[in-house]
N, C-alpha and C. Protein backbone atom coordinates (compact mmCIF):
# COMPACT_ATOMS: atom_id res chain seq x y z
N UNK A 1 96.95 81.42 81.57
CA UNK A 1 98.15 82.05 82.12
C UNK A 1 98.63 83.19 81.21
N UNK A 2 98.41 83.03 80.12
CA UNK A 2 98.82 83.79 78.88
C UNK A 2 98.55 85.03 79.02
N UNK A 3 96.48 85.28 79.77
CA UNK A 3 96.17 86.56 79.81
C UNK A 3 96.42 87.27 80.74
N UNK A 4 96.52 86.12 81.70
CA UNK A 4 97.23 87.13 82.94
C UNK A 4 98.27 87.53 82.96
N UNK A 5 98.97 86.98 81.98
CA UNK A 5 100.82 88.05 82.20
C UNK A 5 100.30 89.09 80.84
N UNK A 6 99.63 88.70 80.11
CA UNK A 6 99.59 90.29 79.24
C UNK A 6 98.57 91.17 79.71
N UNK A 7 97.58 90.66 80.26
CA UNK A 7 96.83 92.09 81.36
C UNK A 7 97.54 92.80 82.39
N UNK A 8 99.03 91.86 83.07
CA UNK A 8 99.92 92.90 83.71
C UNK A 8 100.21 93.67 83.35
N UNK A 9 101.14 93.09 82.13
CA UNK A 9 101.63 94.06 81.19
C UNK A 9 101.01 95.36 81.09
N UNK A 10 100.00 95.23 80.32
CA UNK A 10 99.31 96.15 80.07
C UNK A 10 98.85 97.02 81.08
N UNK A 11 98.58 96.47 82.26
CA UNK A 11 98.79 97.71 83.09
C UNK A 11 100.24 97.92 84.06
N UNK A 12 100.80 97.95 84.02
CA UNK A 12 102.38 98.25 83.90
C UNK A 12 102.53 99.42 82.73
N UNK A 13 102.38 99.34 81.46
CA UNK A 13 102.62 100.12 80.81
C UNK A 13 101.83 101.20 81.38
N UNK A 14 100.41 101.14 81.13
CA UNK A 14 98.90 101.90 81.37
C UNK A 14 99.95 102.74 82.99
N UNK A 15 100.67 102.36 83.88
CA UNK A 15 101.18 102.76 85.14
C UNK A 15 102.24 103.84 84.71
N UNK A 16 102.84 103.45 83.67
CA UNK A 16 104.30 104.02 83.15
C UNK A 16 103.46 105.19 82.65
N UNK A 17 102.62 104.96 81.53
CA UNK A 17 102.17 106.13 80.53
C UNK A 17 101.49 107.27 81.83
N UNK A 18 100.74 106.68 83.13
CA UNK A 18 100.48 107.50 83.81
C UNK A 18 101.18 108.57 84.60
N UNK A 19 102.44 107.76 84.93
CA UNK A 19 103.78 108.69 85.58
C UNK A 19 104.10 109.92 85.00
N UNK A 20 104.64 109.31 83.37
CA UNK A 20 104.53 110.37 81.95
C UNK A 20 103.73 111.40 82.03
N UNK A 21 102.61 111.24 82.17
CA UNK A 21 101.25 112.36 81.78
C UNK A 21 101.65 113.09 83.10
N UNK A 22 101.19 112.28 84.09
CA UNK A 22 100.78 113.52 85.48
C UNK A 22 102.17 114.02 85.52
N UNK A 23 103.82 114.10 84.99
CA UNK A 23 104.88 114.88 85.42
C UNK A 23 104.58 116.04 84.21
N UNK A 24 104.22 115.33 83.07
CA UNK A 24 104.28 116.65 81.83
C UNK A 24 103.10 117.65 82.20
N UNK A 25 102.24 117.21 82.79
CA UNK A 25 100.54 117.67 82.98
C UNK A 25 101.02 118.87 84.35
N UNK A 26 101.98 118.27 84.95
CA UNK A 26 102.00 119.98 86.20
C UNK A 26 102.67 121.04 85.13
N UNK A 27 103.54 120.80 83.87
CA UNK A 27 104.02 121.86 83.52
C UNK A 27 103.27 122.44 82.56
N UNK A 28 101.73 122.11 82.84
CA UNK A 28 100.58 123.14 82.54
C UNK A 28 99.67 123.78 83.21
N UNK A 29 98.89 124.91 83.13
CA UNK A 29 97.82 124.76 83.99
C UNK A 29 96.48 123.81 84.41
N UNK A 30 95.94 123.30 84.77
CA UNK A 30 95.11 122.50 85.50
C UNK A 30 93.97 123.63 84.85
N UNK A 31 92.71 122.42 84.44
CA UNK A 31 91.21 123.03 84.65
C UNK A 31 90.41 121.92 84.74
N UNK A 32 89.37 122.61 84.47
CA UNK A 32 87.69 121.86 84.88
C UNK A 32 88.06 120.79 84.04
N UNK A 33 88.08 121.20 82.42
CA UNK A 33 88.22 120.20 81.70
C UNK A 33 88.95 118.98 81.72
N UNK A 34 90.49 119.22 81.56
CA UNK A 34 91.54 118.70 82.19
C UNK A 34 91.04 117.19 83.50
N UNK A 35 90.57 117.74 84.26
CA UNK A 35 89.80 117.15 85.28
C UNK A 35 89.02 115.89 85.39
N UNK A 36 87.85 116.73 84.32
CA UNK A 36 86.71 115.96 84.21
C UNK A 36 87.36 114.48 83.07
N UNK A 37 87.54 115.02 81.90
CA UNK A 37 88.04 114.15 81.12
C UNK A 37 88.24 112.87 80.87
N UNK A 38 89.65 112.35 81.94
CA UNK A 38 89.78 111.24 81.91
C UNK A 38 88.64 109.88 82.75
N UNK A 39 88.11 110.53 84.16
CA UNK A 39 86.82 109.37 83.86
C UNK A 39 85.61 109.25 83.12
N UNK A 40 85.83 109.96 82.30
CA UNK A 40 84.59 110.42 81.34
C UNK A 40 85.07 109.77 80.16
N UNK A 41 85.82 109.61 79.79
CA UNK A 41 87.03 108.61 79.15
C UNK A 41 86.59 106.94 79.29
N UNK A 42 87.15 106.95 80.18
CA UNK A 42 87.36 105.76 80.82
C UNK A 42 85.49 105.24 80.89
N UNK A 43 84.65 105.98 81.34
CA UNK A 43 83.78 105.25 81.19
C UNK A 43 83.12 104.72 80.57
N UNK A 44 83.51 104.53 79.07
CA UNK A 44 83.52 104.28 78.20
C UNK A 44 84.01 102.59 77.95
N UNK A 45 84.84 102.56 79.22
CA UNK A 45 84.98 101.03 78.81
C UNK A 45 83.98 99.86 79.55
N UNK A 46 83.01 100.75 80.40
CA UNK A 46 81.75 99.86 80.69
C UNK A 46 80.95 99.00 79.63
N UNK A 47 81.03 99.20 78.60
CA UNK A 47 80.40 98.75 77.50
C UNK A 47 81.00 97.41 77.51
N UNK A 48 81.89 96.84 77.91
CA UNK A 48 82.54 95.55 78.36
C UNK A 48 81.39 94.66 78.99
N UNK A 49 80.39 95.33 79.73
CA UNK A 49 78.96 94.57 80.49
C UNK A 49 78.23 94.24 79.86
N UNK A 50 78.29 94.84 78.30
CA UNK A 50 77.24 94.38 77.37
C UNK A 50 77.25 93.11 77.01
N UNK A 51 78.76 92.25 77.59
CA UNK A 51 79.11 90.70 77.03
C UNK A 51 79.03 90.14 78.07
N UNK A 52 78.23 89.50 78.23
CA UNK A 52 78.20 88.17 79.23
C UNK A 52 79.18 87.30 80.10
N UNK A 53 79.98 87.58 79.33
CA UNK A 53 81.53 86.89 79.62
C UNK A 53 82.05 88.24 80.78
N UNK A 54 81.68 89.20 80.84
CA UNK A 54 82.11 90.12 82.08
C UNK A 54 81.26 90.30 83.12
N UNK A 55 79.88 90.15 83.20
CA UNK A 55 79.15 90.40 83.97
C UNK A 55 79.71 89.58 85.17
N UNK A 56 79.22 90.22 86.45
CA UNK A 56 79.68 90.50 87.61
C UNK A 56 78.53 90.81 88.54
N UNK A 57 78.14 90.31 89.50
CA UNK A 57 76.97 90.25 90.45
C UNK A 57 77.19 91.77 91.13
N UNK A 58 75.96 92.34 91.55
CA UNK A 58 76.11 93.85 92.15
C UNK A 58 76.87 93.82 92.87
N UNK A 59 77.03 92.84 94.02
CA UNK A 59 77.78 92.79 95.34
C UNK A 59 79.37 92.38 95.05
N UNK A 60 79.71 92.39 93.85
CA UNK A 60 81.18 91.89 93.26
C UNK A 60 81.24 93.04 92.80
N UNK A 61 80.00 94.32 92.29
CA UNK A 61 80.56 95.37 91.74
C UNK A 61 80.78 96.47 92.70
N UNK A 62 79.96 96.20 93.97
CA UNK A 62 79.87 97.23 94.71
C UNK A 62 80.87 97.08 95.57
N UNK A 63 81.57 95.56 95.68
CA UNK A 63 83.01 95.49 96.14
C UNK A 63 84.27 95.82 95.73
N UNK A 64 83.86 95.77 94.59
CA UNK A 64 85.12 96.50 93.76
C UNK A 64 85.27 97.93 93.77
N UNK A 65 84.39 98.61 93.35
CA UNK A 65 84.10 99.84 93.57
C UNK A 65 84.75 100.77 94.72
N UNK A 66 84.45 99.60 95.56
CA UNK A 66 84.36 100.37 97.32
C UNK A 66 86.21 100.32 97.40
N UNK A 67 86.39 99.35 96.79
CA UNK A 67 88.05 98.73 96.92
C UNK A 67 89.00 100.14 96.34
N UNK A 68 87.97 100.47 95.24
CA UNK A 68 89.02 101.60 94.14
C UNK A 68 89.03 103.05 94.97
N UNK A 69 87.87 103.40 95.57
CA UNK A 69 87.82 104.14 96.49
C UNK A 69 88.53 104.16 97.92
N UNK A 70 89.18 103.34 98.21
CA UNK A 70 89.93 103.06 99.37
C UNK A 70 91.51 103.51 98.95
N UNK A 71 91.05 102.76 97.43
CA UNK A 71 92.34 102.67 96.89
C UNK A 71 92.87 104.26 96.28
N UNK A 72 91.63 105.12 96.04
CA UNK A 72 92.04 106.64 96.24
C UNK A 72 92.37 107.23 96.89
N UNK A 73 92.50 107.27 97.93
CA UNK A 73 92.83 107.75 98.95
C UNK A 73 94.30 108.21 98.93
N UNK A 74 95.24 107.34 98.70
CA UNK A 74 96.48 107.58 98.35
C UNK A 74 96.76 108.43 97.59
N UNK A 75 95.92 107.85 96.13
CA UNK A 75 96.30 109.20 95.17
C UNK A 75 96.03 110.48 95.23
N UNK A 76 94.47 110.64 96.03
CA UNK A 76 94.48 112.30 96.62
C UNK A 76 95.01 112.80 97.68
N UNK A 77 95.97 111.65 98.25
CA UNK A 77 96.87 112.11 99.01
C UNK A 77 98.19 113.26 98.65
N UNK A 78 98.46 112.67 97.23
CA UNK A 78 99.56 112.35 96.35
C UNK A 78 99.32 113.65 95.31
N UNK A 79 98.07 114.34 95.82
CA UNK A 79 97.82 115.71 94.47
C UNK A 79 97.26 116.42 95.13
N UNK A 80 98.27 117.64 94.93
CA UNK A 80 97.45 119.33 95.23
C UNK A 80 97.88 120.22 94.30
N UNK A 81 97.23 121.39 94.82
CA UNK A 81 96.98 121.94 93.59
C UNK A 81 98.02 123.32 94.18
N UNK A 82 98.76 124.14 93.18
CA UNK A 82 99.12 125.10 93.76
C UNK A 82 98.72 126.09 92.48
N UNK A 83 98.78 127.45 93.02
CA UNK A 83 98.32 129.06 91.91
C UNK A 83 99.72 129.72 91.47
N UNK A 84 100.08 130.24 90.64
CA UNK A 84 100.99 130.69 90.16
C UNK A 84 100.13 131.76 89.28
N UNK A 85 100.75 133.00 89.66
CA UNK A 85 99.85 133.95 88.64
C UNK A 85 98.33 134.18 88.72
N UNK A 86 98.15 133.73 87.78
CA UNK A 86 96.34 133.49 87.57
C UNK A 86 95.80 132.08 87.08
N UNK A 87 97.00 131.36 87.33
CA UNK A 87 96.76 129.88 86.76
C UNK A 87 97.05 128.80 88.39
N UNK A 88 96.50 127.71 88.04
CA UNK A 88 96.26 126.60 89.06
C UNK A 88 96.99 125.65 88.43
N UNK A 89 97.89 125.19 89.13
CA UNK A 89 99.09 123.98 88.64
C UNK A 89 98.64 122.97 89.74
N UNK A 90 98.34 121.30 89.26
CA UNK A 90 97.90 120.18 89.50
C UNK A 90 99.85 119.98 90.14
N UNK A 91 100.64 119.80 91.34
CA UNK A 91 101.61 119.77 91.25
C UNK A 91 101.80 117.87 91.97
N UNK A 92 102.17 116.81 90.96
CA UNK A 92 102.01 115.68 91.78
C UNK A 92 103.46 115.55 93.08
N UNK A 93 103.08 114.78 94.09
CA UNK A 93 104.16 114.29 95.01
C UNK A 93 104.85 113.31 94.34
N UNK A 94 106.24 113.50 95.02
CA UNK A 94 107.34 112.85 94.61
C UNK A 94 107.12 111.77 94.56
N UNK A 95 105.98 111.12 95.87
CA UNK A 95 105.68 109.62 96.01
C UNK A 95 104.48 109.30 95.07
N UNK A 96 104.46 110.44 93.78
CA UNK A 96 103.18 109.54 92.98
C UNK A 96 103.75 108.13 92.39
N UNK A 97 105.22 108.58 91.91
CA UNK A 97 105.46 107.41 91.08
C UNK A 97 105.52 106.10 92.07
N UNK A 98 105.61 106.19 93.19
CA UNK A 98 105.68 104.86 94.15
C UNK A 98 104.60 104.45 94.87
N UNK A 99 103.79 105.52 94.84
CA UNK A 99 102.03 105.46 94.92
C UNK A 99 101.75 104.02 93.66
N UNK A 100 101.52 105.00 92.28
CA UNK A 100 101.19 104.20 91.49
C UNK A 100 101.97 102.93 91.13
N UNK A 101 103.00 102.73 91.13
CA UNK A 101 103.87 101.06 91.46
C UNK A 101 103.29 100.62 92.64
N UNK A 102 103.03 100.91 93.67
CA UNK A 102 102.94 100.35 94.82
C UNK A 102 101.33 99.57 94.79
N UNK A 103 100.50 100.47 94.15
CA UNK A 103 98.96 100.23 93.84
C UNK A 103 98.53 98.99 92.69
N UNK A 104 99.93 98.98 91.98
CA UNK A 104 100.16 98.19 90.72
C UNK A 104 100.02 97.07 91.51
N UNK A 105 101.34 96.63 91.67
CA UNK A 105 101.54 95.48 93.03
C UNK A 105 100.46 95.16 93.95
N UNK A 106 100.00 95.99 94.56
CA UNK A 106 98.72 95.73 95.23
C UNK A 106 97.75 94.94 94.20
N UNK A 107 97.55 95.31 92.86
CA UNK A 107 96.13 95.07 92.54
C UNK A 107 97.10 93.76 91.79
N UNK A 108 98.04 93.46 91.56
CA UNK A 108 98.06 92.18 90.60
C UNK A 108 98.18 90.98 91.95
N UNK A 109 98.52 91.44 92.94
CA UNK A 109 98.34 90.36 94.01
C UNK A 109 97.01 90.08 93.94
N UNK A 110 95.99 90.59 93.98
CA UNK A 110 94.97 90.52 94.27
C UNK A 110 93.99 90.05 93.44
N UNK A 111 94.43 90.70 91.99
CA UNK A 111 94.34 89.67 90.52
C UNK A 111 94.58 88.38 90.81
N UNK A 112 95.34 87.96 91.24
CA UNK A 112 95.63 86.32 91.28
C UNK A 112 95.17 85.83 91.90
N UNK A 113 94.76 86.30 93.39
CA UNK A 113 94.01 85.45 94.80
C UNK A 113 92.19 85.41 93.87
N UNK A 114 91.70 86.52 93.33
CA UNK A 114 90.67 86.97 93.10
C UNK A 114 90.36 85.88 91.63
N UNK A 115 91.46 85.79 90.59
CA UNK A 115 91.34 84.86 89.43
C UNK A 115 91.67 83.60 89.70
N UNK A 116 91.95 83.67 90.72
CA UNK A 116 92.13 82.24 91.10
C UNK A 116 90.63 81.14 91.38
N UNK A 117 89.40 81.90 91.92
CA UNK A 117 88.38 81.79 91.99
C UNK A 117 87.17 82.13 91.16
N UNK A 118 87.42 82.64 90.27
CA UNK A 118 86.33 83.28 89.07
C UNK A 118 87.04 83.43 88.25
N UNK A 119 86.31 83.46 86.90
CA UNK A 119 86.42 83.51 85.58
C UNK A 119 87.31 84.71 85.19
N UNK A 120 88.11 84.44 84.21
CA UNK A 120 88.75 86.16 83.72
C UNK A 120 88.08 87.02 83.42
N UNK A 121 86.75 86.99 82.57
CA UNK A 121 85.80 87.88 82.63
C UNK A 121 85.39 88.98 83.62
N UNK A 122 85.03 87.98 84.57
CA UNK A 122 84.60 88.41 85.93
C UNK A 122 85.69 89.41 86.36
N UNK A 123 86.99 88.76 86.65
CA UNK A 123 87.99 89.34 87.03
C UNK A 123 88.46 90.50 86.23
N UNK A 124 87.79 90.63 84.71
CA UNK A 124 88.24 92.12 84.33
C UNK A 124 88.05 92.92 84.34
N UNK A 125 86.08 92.28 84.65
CA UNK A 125 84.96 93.32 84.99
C UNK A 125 85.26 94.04 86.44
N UNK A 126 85.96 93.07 87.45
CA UNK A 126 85.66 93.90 88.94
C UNK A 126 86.77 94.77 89.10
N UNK A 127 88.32 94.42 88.09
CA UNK A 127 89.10 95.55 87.98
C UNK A 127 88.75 96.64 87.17
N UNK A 128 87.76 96.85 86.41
CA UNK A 128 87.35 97.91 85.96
C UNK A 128 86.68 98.62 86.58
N UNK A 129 85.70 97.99 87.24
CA UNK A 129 84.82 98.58 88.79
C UNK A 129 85.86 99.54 89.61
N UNK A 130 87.00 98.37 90.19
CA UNK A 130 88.14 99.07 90.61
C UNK A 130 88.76 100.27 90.45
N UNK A 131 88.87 100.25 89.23
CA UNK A 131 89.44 101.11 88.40
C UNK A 131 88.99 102.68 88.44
N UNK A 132 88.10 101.71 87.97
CA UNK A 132 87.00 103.50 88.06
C UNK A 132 86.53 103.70 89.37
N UNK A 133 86.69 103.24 90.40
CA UNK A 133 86.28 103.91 91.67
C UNK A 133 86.86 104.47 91.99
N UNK A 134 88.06 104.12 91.88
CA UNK A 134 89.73 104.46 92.20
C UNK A 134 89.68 106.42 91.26
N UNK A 135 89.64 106.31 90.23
CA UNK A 135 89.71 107.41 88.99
C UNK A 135 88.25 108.29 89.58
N UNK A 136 87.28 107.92 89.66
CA UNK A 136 85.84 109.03 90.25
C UNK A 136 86.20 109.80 91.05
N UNK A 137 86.72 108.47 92.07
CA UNK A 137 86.59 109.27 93.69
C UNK A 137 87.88 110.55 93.72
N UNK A 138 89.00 109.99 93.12
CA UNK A 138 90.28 110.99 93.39
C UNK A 138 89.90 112.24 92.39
N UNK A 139 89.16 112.02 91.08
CA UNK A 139 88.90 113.17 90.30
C UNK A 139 88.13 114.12 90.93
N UNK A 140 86.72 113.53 91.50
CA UNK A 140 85.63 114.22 92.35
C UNK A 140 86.26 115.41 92.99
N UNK A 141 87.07 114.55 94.01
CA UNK A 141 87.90 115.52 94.88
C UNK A 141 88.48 116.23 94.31
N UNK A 142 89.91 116.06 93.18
CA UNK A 142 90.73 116.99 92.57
C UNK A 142 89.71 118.16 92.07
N UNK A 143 88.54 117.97 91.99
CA UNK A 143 87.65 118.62 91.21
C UNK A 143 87.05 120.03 92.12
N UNK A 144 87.05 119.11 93.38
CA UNK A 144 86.18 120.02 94.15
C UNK A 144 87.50 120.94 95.01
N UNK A 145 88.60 120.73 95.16
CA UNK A 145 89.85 121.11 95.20
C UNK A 145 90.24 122.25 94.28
N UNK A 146 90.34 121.93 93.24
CA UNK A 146 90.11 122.98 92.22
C UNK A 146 89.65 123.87 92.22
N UNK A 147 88.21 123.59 92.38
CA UNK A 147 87.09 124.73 92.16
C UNK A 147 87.20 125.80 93.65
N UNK A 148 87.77 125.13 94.76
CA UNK A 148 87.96 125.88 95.79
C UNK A 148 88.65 126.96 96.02
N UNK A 149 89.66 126.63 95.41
CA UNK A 149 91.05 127.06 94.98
C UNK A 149 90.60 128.50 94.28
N UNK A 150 90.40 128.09 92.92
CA UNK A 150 89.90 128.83 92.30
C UNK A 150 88.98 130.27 92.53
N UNK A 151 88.35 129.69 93.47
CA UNK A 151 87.33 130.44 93.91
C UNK A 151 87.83 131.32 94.86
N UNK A 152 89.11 130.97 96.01
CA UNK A 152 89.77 131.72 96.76
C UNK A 152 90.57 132.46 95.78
N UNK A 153 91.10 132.21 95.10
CA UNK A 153 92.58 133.12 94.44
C UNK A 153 91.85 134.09 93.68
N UNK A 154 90.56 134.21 93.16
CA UNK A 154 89.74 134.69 92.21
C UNK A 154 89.46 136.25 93.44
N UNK A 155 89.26 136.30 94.84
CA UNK A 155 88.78 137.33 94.82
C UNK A 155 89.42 138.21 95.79
């Protein structure tokens, strides 16, 4: 019980620190880098598969996966991009911050129905799956959004 109220936690905060970033992050310009970054970041915490105690059957990963990608949808709902000058501003919707609470809630319900049946391991591994499907798919897009953008205002 212990880890499941401090893995909320922790993403609760991980939710808060995100609100933080993406409001300070429009009052810069947006790039490739910027972009790419954070799942390039993040994928970094796959190395979690190297322990036994997380492994997760393909069809638990390819469910999760598919879940985080569904679960993008919202957030590239929730981001466009606008030009100012010669620069591209990432500008988030008002409803990011209730996007990301709302997605919170979603996934700790689902933490519990889901840990209720498998190991915590398991269960940290397929929210990371999650996670990062969720972070690929909305970056991909912000990415290819970007570059569109870019490419119109450029000529």
């Amino acid at each position: 019980m212990f880890w499941l109220v401090a893995s909320t936690a922790v993403a609760a905060l991980m939710a808060a620190a995100m609100i933080v970033i993406r409001l300070r992050a429009s009052k810069k310009p947006a790039s490739v880098k910027k972009i790419i970054l954070p799942p390039l970041f993040m994928s970094t915490g796959a190395l979690m598969f190297l322990f036994p105690v997380f492994h997760i059957s393909w069809v638990q990963m390819l469910e999760a996966f598919l879940v985080g990608m569904i679960f993008s949808i919202l957030l590239i709902k929730a981001s466009r991009f606008e030009v100012r000058g010669d620069d591209i501003f990432l500008i988030p919707s008002r409803a990011f911050p209730f996007i990301l609470i709302g997605l919170l809630v979603i996934r700790i319900i689902i933490k519990l129905i889901v840990g209720s049946h498998i190991s915590l391991g398991e269960t940290s591994g397929m929210f990371f799956m999650l996670a990062f499907g969720m972070i690929i798919t909305w970056r991909t897009v912000m990415l290819y959004q970007f570059l569109q953008l870019k490419k119109l205002s450029y000529r």
